[in-house]
C-alpha atoms as a PDB file:
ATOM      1  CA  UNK A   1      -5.263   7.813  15.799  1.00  0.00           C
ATOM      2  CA  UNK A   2      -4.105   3.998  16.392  1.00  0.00           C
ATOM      3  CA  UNK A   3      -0.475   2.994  16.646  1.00  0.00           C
ATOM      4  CA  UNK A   4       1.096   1.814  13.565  1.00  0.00           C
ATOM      5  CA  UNK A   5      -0.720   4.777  11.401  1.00  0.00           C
ATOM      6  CA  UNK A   6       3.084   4.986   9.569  1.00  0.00           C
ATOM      7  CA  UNK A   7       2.687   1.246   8.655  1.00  0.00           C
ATOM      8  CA  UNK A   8      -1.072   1.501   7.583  1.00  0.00           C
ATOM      9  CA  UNK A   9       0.239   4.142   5.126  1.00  0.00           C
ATOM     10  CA  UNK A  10       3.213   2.090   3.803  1.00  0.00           C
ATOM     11  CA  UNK A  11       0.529  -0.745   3.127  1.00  0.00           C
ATOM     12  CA  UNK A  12      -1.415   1.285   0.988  1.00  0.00           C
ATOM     13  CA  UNK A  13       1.557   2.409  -1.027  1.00  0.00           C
ATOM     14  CA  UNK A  14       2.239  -1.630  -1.653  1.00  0.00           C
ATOM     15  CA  UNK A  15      -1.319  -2.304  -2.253  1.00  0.00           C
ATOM     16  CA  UNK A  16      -0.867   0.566  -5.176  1.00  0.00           C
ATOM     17  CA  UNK A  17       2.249  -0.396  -6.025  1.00  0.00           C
ATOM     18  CA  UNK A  18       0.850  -3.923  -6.933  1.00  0.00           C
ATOM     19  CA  UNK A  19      -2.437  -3.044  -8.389  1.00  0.00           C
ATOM     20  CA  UNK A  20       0.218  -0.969 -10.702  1.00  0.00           C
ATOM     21  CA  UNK A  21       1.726  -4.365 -11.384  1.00  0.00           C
ATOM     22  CA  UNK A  22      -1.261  -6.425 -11.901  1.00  0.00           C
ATOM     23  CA  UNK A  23      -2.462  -4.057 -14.614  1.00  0.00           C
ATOM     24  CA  UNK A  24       0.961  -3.883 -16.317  1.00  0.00           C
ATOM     25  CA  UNK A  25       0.747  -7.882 -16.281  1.00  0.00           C
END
């Protein structure tokens, strides 16, 4: 739909990535 869907996806795989973190911390 809007340009940059790719990077939109990446940022949810960091945000996950890091609430993964935070809870391990």
């Amino acid at each position: 739909e809007r340009k940059g869907g790719i990077k939109v996806a990446s940022v949810d795989e960091l945000i996950d990535k890091l609430k993964n973190e935070a809870k391990v911390l």
